[in-house]
N, C-alpha and C. Protein backbone atom coordinates (compact mmCIF):
# COMPACT_ATOMS: atom_id res chain seq x y z
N UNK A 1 0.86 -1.17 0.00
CA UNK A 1 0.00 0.00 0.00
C UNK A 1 0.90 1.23 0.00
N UNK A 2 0.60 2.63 -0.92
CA UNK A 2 1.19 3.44 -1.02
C UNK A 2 0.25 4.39 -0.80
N UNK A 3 0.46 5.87 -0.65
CA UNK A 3 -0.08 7.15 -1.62
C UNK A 3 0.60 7.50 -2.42
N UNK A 4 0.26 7.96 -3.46
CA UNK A 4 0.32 8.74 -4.25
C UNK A 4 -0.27 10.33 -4.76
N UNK A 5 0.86 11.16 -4.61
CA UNK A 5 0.33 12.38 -4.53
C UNK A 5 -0.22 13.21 -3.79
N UNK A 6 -0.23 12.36 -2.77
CA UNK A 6 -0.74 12.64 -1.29
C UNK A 6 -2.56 12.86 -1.61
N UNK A 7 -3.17 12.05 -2.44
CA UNK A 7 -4.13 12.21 -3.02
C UNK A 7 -4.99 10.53 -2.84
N UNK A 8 -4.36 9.69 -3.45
CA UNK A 8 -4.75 8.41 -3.74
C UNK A 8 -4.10 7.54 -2.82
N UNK A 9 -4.96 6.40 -2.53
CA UNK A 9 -4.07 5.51 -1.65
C UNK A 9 -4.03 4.10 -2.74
N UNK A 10 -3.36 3.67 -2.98
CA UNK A 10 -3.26 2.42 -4.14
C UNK A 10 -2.84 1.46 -3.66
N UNK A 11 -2.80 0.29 -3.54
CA UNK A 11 -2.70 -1.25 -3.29
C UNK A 11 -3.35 -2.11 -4.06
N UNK A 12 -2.09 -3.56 -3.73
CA UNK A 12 -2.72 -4.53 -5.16
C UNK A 12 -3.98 -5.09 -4.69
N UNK A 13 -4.65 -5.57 -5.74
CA UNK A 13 -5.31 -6.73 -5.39
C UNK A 13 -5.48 -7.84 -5.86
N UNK A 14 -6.17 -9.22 -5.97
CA UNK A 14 -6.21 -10.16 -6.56
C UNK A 14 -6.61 -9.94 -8.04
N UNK A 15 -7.04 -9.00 -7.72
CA UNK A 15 -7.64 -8.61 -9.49
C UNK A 15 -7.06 -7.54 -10.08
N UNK A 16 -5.99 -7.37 -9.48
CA UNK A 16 -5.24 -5.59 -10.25
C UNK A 16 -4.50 -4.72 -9.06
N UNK A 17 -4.66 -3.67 -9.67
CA UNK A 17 -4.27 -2.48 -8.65
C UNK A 17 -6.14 -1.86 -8.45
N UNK A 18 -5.93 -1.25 -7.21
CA UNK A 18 -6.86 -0.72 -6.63
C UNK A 18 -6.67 1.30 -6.55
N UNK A 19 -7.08 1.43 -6.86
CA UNK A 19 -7.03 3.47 -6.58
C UNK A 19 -8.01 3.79 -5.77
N UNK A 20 -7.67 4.61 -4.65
CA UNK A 20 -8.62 4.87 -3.57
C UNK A 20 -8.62 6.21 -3.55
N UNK A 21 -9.75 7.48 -3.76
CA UNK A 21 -9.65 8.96 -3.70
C UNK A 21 -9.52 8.90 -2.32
N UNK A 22 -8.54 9.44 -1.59
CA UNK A 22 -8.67 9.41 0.05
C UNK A 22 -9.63 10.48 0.25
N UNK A 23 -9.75 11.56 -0.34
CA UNK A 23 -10.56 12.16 0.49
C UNK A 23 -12.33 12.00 0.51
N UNK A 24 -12.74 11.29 -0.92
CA UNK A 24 -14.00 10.82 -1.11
C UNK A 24 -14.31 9.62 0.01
N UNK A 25 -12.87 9.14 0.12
CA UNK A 25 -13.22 7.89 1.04
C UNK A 25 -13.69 8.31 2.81
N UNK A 26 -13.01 9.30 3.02
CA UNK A 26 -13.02 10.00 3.78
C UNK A 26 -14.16 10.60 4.48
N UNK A 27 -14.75 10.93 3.27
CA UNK A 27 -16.31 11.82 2.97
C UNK A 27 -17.34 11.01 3.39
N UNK A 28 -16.99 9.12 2.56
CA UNK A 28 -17.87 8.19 2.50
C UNK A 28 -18.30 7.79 4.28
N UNK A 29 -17.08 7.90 4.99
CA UNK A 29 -17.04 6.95 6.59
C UNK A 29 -17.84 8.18 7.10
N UNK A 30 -17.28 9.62 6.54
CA UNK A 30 -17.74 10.46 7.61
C UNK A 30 -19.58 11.13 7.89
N UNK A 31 -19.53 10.56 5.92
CA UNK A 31 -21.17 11.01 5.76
C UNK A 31 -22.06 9.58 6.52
N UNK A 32 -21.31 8.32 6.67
CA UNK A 32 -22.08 7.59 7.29
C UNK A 32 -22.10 7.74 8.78
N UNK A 33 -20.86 8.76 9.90
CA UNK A 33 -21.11 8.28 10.80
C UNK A 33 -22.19 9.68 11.18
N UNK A 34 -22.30 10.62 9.95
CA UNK A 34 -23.27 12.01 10.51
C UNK A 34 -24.56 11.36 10.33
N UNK A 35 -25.04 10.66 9.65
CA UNK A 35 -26.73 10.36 9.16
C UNK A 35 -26.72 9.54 10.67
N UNK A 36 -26.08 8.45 11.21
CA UNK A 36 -26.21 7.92 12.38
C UNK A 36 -26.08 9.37 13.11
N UNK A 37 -25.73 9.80 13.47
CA UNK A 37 -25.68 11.14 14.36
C UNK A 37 -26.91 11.72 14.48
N UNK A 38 -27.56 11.97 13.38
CA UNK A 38 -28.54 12.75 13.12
C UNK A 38 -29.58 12.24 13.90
N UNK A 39 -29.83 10.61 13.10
CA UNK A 39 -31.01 10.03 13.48
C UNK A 39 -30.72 9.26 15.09
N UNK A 40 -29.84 9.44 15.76
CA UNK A 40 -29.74 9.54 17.40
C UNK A 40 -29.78 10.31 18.06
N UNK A 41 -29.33 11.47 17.33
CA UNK A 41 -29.04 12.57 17.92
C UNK A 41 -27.83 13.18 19.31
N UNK A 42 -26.98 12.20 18.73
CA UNK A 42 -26.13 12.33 20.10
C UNK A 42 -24.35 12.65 19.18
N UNK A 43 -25.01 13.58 18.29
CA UNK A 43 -23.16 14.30 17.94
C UNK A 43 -21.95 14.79 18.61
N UNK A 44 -21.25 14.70 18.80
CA UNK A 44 -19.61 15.29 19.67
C UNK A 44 -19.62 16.97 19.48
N UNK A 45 -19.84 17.18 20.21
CA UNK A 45 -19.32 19.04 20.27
C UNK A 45 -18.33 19.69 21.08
N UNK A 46 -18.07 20.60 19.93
CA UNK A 46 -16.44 21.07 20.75
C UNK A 46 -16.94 22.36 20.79
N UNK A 47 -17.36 23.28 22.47
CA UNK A 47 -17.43 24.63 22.25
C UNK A 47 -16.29 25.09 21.91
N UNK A 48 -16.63 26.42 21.15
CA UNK A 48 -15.68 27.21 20.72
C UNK A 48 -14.91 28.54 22.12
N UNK A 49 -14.00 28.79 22.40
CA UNK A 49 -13.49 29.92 22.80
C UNK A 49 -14.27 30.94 22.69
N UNK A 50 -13.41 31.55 21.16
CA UNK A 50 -14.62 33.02 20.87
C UNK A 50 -15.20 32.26 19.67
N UNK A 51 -16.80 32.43 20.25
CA UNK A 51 -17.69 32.33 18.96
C UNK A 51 -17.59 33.00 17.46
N UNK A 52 -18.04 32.37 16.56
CA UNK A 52 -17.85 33.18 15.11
C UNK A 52 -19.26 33.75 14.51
N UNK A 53 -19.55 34.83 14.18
CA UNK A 53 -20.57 35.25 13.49
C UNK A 53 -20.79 34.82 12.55
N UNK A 54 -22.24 34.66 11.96
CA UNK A 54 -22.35 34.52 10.51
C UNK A 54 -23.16 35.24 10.06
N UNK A 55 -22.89 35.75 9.21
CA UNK A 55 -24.55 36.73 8.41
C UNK A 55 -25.00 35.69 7.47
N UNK A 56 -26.10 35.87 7.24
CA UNK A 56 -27.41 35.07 6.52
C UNK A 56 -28.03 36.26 5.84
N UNK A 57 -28.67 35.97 4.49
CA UNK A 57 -29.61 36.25 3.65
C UNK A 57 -31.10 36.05 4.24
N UNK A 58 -31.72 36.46 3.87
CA UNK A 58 -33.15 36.21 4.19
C UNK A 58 -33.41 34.47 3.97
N UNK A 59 -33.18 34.40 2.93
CA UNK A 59 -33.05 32.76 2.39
C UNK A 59 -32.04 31.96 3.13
N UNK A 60 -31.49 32.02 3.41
CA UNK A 60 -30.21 31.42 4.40
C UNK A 60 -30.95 31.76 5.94
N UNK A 61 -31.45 32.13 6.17
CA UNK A 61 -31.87 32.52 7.64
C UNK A 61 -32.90 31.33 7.66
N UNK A 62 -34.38 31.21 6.69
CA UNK A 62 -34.85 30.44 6.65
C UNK A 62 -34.78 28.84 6.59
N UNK A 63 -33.84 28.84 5.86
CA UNK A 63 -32.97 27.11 5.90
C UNK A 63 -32.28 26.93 6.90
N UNK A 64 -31.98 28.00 7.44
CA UNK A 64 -30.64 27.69 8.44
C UNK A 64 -31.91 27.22 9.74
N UNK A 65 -32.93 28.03 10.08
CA UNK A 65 -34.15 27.83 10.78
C UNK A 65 -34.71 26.15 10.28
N UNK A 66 -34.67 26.15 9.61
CA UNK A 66 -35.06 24.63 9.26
C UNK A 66 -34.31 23.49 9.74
N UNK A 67 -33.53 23.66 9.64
CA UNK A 67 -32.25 22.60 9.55
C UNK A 67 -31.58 22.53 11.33
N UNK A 68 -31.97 23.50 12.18
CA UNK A 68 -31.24 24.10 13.16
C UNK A 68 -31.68 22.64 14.37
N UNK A 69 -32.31 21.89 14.38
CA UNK A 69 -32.75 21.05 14.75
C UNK A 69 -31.44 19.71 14.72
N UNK A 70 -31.48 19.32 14.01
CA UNK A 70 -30.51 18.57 12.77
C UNK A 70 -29.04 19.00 13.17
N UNK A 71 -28.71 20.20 12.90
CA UNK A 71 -27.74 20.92 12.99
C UNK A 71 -27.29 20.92 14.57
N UNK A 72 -28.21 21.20 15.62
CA UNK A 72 -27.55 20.85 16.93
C UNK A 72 -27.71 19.35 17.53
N UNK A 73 -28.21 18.55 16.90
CA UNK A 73 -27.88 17.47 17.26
C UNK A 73 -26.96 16.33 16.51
N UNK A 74 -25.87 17.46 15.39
CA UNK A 74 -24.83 16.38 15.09
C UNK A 74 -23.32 17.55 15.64
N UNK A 75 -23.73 18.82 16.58
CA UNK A 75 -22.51 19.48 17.40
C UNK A 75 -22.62 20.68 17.78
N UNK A 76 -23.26 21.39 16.31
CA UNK A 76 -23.26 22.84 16.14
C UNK A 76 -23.91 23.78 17.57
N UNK A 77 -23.57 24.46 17.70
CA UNK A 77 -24.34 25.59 18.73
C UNK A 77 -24.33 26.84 18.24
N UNK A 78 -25.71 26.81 18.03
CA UNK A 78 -26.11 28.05 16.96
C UNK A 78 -27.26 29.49 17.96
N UNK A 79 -26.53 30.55 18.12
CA UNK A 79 -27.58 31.48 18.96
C UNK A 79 -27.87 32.69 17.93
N UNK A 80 -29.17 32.90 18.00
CA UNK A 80 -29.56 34.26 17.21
C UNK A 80 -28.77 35.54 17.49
N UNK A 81 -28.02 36.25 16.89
CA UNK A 81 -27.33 37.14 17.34
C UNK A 81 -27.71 38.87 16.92
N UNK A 82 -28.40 38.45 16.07
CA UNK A 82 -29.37 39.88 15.65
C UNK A 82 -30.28 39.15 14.26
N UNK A 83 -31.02 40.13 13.71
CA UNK A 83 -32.27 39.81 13.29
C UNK A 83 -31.32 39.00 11.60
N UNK A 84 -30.18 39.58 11.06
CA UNK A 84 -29.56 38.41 10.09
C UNK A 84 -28.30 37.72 10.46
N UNK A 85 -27.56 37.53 11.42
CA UNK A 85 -26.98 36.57 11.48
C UNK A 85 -26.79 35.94 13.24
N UNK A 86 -26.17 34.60 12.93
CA UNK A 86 -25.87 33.92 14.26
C UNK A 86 -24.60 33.95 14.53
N UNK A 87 -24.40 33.41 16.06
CA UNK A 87 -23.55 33.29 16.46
C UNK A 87 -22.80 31.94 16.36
N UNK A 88 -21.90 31.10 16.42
CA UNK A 88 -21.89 29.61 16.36
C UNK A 88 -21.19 29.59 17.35
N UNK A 89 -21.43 28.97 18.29
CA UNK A 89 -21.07 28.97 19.85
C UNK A 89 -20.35 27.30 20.02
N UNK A 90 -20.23 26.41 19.44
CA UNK A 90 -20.18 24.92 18.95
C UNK A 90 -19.86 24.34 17.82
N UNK A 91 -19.14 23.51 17.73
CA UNK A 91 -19.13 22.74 16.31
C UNK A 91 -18.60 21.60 16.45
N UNK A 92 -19.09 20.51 15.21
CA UNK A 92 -18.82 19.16 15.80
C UNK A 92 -17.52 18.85 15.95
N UNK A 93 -16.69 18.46 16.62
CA UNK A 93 -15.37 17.66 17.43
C UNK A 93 -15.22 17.20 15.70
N UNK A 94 -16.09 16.72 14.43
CA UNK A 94 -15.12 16.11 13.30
C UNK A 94 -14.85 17.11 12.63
N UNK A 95 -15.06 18.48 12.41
CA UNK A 95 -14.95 19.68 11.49
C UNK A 95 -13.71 20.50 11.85
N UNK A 96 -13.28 19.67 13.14
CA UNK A 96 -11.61 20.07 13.16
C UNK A 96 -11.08 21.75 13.03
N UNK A 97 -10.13 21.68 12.07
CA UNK A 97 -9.58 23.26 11.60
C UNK A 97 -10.46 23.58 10.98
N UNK A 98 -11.36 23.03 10.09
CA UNK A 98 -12.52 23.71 9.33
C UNK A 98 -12.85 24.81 9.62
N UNK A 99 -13.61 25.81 8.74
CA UNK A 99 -14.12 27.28 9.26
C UNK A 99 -15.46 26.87 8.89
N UNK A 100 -15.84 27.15 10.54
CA UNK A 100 -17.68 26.95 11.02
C UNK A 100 -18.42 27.86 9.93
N UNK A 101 -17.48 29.04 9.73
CA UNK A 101 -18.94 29.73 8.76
C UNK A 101 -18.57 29.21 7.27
N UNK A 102 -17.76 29.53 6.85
CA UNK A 102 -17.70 28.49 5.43
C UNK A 102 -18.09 26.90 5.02
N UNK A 103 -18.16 26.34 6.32
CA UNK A 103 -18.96 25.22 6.00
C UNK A 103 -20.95 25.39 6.47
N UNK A 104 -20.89 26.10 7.68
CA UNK A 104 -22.68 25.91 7.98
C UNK A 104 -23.25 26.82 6.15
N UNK A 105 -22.22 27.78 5.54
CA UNK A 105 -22.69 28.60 3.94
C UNK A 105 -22.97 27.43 2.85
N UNK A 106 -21.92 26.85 3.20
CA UNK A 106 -22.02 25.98 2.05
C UNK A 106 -23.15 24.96 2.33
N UNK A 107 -23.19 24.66 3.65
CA UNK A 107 -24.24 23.21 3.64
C UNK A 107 -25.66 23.89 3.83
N UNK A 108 -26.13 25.28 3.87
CA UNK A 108 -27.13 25.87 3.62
C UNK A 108 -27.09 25.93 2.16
N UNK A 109 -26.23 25.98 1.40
CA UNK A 109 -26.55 26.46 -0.20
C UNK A 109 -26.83 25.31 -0.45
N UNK A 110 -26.16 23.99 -0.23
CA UNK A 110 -26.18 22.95 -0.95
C UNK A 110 -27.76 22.27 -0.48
N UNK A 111 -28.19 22.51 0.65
CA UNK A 111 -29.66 22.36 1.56
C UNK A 111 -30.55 22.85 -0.08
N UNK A 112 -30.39 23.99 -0.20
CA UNK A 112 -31.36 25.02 -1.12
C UNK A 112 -31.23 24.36 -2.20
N UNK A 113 -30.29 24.44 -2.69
CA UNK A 113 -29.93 23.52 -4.25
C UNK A 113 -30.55 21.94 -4.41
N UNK A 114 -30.64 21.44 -3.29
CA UNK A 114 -31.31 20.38 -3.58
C UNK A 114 -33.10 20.40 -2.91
N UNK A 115 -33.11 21.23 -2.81
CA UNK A 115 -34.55 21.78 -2.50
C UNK A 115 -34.98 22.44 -1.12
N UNK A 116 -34.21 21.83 -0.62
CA UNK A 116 -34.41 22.14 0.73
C UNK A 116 -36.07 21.64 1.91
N UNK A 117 -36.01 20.92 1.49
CA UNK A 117 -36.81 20.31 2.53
C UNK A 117 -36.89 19.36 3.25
N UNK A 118 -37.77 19.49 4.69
CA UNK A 118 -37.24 18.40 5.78
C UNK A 118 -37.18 16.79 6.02
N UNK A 119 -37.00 16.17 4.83
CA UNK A 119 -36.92 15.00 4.28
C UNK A 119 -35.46 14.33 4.49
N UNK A 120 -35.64 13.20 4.67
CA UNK A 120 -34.57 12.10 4.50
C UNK A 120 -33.82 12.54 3.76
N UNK A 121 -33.66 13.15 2.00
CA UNK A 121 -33.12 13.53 1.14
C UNK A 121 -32.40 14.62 1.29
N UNK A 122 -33.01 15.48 2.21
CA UNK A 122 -32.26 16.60 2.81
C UNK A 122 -31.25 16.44 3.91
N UNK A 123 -31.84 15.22 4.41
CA UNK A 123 -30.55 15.13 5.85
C UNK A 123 -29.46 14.60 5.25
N UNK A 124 -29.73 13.55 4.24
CA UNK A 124 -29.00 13.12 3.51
C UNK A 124 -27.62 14.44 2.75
N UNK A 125 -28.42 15.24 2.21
CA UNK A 125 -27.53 16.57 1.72
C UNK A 125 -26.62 17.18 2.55
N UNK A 126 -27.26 17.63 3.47
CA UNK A 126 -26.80 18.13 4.32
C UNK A 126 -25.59 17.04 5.45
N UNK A 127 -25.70 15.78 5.29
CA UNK A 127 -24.74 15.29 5.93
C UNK A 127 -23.45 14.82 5.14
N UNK A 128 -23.75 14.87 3.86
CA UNK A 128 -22.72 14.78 2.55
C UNK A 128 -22.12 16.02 2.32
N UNK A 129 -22.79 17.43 2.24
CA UNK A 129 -22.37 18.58 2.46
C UNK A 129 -21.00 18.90 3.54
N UNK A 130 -21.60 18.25 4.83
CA UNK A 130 -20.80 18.75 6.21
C UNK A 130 -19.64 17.59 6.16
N UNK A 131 -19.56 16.31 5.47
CA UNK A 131 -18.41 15.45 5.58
C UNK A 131 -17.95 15.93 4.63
N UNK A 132 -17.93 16.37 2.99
CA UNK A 132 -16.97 16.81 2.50
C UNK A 132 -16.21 18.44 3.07
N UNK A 133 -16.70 19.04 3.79
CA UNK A 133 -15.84 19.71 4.80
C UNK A 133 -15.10 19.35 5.56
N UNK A 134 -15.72 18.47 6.11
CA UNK A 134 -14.87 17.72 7.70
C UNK A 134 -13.92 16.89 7.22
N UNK A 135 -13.90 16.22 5.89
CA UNK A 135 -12.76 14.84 5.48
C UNK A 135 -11.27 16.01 4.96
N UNK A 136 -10.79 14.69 5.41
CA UNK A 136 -8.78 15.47 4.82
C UNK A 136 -9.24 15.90 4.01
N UNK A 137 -8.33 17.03 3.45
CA UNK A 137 -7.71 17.38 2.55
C UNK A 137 -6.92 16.65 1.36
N UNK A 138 -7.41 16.96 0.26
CA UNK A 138 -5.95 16.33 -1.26
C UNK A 138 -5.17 17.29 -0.82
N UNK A 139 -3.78 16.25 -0.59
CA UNK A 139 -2.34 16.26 -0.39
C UNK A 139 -2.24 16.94 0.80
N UNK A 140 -2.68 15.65 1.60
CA UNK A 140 -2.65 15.56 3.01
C UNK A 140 -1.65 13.93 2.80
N UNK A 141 -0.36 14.27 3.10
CA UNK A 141 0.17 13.38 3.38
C UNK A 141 -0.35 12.10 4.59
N UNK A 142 -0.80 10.89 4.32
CA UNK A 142 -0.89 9.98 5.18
C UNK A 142 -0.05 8.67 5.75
N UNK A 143 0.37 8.31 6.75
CA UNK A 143 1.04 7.26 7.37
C UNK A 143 -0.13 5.66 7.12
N UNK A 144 0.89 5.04 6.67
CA UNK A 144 0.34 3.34 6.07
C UNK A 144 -0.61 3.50 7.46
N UNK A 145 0.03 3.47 8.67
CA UNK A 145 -1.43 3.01 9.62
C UNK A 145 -2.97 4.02 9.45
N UNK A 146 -2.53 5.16 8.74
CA UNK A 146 -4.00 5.98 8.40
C UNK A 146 -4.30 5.67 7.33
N UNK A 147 -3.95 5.22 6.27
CA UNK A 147 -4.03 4.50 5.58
C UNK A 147 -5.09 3.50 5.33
N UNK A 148 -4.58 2.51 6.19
CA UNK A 148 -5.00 1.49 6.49
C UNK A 148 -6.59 1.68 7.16
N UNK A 149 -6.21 2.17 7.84
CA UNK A 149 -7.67 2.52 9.16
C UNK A 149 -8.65 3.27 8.51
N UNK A 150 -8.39 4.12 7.28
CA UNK A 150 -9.44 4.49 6.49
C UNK A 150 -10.15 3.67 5.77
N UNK A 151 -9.01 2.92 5.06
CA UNK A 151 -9.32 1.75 4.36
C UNK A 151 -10.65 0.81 5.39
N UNK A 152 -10.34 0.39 6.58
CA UNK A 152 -10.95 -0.26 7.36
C UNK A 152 -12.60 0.34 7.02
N UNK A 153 -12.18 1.40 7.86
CA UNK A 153 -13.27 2.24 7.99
C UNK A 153 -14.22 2.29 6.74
N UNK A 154 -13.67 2.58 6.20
CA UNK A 154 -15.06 2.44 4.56
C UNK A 154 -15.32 1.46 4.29
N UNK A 155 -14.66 0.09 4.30
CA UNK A 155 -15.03 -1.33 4.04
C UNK A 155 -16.29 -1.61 4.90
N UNK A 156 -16.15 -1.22 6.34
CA UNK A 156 -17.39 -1.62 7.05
C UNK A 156 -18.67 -0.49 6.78
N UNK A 157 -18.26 0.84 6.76
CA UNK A 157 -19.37 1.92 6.31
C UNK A 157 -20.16 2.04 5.20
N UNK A 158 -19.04 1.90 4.54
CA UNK A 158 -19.15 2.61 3.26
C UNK A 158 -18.82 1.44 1.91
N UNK A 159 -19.24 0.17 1.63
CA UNK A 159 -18.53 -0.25 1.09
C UNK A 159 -19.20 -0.36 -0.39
N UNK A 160 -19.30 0.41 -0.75
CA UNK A 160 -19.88 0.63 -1.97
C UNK A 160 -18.46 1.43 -2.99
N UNK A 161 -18.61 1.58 -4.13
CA UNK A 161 -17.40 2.54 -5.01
C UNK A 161 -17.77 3.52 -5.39
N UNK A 162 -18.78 4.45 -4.95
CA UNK A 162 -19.29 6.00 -5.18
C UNK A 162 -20.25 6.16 -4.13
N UNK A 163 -19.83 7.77 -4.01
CA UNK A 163 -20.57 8.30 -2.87
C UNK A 163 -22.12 8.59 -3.62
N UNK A 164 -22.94 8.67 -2.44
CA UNK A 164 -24.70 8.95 -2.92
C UNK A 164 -24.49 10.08 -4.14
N UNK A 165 -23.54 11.13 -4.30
CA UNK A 165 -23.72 11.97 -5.31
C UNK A 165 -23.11 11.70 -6.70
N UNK A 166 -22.60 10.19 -6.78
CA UNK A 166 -21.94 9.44 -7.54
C UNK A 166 -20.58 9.72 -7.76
N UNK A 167 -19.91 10.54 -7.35
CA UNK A 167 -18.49 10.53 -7.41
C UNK A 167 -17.87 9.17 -6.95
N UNK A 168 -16.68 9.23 -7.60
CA UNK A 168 -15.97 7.67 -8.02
C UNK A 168 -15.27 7.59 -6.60
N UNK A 169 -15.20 6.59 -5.39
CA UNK A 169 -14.36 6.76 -4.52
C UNK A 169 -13.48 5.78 -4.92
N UNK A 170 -13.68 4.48 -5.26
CA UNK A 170 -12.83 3.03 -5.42
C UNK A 170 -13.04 2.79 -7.66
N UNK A 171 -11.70 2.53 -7.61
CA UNK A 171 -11.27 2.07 -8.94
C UNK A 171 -10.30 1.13 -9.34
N UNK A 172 -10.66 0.01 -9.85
CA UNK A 172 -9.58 -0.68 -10.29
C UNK A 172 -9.35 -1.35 -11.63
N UNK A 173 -7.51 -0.86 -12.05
CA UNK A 173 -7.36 -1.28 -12.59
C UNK A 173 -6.68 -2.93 -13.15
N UNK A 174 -7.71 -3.57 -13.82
CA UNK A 174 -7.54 -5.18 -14.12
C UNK A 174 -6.13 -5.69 -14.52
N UNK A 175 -5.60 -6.52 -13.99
CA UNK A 175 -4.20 -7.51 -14.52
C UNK A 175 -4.67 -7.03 -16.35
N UNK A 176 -5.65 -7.39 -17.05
CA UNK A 176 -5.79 -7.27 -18.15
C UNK A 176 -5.48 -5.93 -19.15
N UNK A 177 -6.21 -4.78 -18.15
CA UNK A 177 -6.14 -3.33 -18.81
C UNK A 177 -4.69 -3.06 -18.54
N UNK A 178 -4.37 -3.54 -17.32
CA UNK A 178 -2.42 -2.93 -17.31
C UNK A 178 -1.71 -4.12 -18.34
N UNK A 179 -1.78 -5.07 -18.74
CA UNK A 179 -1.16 -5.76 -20.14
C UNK A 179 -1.39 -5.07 -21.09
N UNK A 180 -2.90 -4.74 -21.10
CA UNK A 180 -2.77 -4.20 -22.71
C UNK A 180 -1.99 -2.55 -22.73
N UNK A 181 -1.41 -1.98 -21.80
CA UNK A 181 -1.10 -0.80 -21.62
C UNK A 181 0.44 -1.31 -22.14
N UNK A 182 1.22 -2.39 -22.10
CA UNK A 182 2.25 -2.82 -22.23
C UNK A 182 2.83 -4.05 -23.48
């Protein structure tokens, strides 16, 4: 097992080489352990020091009101701070260095874009939204044991080869396609 590019994790297999997007894979463990989050409701939260503001749109205020339910029970701590934006007082323990307001923007736009309503389909969005924030980074150098443990980790989560929005996480190439390359 290698990376490559600090991007891909590759290892053989019985049938070829294998290409792994680390950070889709990443996305895959993390969007499965938020939908469990959601529907228990018992997410990890890390208060923040000093809280961060966010301004909201009229439309963003409304989704963000929708979702705010959802939203504090996978970390977030969200307080009204004047009539357009909040405060974020919390955020989940997986969003790490992440920036709380560039991700709650984005997983409100991406909420709207897919319609935005309080449906399975939406928690669904919204928890695919908040793991491709929260997962490494491309060319995030990784150690074989993280490696590995990701690897783990998606085999039991996630073991499918594309995430719900169909992006490619697992690819392999056949003993056959690398002959005919040669």
């Amino acid at each position: 097992m290698m990376q490559w590019q600090n991007k891909y994790i590759i290892l053989p297999t019985d049938n070829g080489i294998m290409f792994v997007h680390q950070h889709r894979a990443h996305m895959a463990v993390l969007y499965k352990d938020l939908l469990q989050q959601l529907q228990k409701q018992q997410g990890l939260t890390q208060t923040l020091l000093f809280p961060e503001i966010i301004e909201l749109s009229c439309q963003d205020i409304i989704t963000l009101q929708s979702m705010m339910d959802d939203l504090q029970s996978i970390g977030f701590g969200l307080d009204q701070f004047s009539p357009t934006s909040y405060s974020i007082t919390a955020i989940p323990v997986q969003l790490g260095q992440a920036n709380p307001v560039e991700t709650l923007l984005q997983v409100i736009h991406q909420v709207q874009d897919a319609g935005g309503t309080a449906d399975q389909h939406w928690r669904e969005t919204m928890a695919l939204a908040l793991a491709d924030r929260m997962a490494i980074h491309m060319g995030k150098a990784l150690s074989e044991m993280e490696m590995r443990d990701l690897l783990v980790q998606l085999i039991q989560k996630h073991p499918k080869q594309y995430l719900n929005n169909g992006q490619t996480i697992i690819t392999i190439m056949t003993h056959e396609e690398i002959q005919k390359r040669f």
